[in-house]
Protein backbone atom coordinates (compact mmCIF):
# COMPACT_ATOMS: atom_id res chain seq x y z
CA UNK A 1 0.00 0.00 0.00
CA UNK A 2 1.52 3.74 -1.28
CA UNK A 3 2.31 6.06 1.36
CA UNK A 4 0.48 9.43 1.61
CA UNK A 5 3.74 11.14 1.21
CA UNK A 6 4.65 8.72 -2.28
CA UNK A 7 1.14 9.57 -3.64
CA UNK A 8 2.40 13.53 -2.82
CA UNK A 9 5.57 12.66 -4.48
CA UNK A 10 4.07 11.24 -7.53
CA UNK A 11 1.47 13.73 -7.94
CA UNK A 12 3.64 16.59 -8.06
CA UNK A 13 6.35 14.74 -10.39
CA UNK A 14 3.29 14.33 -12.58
CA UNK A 15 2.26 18.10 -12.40
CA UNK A 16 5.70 18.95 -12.67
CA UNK A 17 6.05 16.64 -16.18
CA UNK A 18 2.76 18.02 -17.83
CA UNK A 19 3.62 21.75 -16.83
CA UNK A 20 7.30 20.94 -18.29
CA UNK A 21 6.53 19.61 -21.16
CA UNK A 22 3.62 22.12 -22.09
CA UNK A 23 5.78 25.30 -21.27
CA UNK A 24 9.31 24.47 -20.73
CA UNK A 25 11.58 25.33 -17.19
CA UNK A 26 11.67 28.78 -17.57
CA UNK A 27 7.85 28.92 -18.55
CA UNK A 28 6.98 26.65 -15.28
CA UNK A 29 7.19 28.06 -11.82
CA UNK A 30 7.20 26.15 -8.53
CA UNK A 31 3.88 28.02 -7.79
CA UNK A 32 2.59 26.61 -11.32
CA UNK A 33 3.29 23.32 -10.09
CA UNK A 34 2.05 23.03 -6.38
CA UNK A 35 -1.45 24.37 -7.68
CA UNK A 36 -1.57 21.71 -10.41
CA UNK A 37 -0.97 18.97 -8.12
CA UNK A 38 -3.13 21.15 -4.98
CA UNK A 39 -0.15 21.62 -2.63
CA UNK A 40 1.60 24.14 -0.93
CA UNK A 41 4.92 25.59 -2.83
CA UNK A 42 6.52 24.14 0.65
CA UNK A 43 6.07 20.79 0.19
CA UNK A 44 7.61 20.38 -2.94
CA UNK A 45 10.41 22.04 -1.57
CA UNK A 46 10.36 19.18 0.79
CA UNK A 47 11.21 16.72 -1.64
CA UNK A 48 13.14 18.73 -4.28
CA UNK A 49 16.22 21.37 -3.32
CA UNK A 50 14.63 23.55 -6.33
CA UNK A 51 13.27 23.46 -9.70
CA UNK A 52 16.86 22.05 -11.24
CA UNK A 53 16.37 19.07 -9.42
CA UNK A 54 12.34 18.51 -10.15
CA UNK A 55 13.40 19.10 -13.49
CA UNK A 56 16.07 16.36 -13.92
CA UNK A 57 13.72 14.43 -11.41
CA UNK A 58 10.81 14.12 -14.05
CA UNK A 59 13.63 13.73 -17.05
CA UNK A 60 14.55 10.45 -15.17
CA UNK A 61 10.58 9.33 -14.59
CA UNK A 62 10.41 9.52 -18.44
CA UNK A 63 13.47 7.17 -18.88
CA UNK A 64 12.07 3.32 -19.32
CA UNK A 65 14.64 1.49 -17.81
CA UNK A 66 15.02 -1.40 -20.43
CA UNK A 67 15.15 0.63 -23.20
CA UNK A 68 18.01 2.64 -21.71
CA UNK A 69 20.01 0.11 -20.35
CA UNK A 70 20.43 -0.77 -24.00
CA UNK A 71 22.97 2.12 -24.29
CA UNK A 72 24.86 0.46 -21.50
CA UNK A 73 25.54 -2.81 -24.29
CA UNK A 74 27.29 -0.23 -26.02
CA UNK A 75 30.56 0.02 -24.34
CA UNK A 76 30.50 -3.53 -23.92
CA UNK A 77 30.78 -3.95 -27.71
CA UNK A 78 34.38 -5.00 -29.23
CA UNK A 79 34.10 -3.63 -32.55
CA UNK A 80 33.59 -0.18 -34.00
CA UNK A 81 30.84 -2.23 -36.37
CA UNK A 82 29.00 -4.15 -33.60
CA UNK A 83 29.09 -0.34 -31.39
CA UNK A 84 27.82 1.96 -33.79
CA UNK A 85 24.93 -0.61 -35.08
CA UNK A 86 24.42 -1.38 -31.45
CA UNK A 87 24.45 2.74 -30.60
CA UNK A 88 22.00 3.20 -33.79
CA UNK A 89 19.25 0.69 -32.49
CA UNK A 90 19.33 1.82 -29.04
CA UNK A 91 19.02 5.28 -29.86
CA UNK A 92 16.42 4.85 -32.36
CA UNK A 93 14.33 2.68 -29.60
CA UNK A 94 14.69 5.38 -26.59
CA UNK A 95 13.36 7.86 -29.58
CA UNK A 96 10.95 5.97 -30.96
CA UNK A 97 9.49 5.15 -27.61
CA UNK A 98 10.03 7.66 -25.47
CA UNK A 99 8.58 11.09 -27.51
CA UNK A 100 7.87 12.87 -23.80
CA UNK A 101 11.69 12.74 -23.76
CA UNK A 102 11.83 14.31 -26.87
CA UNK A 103 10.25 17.03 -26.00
CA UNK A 104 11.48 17.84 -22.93
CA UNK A 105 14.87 17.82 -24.90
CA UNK A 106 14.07 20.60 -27.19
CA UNK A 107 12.55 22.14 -23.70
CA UNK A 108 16.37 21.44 -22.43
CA UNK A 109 18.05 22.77 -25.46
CA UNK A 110 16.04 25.97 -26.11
CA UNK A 111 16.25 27.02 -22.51
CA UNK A 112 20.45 26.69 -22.95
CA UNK A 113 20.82 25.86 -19.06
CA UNK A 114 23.69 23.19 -18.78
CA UNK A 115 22.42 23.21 -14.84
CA UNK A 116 19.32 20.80 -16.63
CA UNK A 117 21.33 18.71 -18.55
CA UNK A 118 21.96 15.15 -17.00
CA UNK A 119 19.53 13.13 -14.58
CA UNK A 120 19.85 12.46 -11.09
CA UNK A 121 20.89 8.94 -11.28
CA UNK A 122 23.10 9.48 -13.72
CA UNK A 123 25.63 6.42 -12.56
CA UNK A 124 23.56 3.53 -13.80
CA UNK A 125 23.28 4.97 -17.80
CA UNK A 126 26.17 4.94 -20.11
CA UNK A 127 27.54 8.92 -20.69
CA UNK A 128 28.25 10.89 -23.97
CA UNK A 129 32.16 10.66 -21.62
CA UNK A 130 31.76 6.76 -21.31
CA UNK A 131 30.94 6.56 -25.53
CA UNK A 132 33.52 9.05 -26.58
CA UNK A 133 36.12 6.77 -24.30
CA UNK A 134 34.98 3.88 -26.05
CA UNK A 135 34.90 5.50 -29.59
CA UNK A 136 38.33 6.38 -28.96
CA UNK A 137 39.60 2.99 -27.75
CA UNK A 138 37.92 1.89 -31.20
CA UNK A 139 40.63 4.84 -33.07
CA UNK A 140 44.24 3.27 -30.93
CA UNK A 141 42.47 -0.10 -31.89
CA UNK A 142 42.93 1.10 -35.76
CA UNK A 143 39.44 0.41 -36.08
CA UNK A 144 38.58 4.05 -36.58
CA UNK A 145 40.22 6.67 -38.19
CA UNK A 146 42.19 9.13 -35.99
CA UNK A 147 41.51 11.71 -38.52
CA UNK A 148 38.27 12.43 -36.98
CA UNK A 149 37.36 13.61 -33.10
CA UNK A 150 35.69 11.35 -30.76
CA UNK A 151 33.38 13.79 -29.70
CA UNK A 152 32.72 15.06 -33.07
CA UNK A 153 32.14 11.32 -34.17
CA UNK A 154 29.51 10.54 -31.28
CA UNK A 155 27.43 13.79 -32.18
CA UNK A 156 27.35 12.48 -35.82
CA UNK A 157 25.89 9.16 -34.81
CA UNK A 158 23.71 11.06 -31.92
CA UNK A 159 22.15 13.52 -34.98
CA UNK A 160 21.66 10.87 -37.32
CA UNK A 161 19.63 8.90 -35.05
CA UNK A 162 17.57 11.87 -34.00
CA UNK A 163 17.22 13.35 -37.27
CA UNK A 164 13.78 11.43 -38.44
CA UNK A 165 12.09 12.44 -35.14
CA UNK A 166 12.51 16.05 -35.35
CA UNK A 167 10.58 15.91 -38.46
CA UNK A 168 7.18 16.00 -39.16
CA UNK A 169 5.60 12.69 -38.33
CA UNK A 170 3.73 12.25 -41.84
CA UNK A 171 6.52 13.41 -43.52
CA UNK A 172 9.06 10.46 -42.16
CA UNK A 173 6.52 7.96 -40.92
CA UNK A 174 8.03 5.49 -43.65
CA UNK A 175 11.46 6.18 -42.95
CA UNK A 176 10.89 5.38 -39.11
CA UNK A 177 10.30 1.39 -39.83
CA UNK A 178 13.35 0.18 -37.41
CA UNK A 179 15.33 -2.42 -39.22
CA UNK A 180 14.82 -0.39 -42.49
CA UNK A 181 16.50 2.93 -40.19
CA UNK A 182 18.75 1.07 -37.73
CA UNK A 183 20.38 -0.88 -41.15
CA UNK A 184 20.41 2.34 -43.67
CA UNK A 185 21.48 4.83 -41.17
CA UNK A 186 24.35 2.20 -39.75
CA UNK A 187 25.83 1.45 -42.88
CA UNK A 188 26.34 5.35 -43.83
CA UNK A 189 27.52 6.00 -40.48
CA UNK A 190 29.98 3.17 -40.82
CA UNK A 191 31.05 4.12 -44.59
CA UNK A 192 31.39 7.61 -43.42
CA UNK A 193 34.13 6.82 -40.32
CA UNK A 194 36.08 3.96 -42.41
């Protein structure tokens, strides 16, 4: 049986994520929030240390857990090949099935507040750090060209995936059939890096 407080916590995580995601951080106030969920501006204060932390608070509610443990598999991969194809499919998944996280991410990016970036749990996800590491292991390996930057190699592979959902739906609804995406979009990624 919930708690009174954990049905408090969820309902103001839930205010919080449909205040968000209509009108962005700077566009939601703490007072916005506690009278969605019908609390006082106190108790969310309570749980959160401010609106930073609500904020990467409901980012993590939106993560489901399988799906982005896949992006963990990635630095567990021993070939540049098996990584970026592994990368691609995971990415297009979390997209693909997570479009509250999309949105909150063109919330994150328009605001341009690295204090929002991240999540609070951020340990048990793989980083952009821990894939640029293992994109540069892939380079002393000589499976990668050393002609090109890490980082520079990971946003490539990060905007390719994202690409077809920052479109109009009906315009790329047939390009967003995943074995058709995950297979096209690998093999240019892996043509381009070789």
């Amino acid at each position: 049986m919930e708690t009174k407080a954990n049905n408090t916590l969820k309902k103001i995580i839930k205010s919080a994520k449909a205040l968000f995601l209509e009108n962005g951080f700077n566009g939601t106030s703490i007072r916005d929030i506690a009278k969605k969920a019908n609390v006082q501006s106190s108790l969310i204060y309570h749980y959160f240390s401010n609106k930073v932390d609500l904020w990467k608070t409901v980012k993590e509610s939106l993560i489901n857990q399988e799906t982005f443990s896949s992006i963990n598999e990635c630095i567990k991969q021993d070939t540049f090949d098996s990584f970026v194809k592994k990368l691609v499919e995971s990415r297009f998944k979390i997209h693909a099935n997570n479009p509250d996280m999309l949105k909150i991410l063109d919330w994150q990016r328009l605001e341009k507040n690295s204090s929002l970036a991240g999540i609070k749990s951020q340990e048990n996800f793989a980083s952009f750090d821990q894939l640029e590491e293992k994109i540069k292991y892939f380079q002393e390996m000589g499976q990668l060209s050393k002609d090109f930057s890490a980082k520079y190699v990971l946003l490539f592979i990060s905007s390719a995936t994202l690409a077809p959902f920052m479109r109009s739906y009906e315009l790329d609804k047939d390009i967003l059939e995943e074995n058709d995406f995950v297979k096209t979009t690998t093999t240019l990624l892996l043509k381009a890096f070789k």
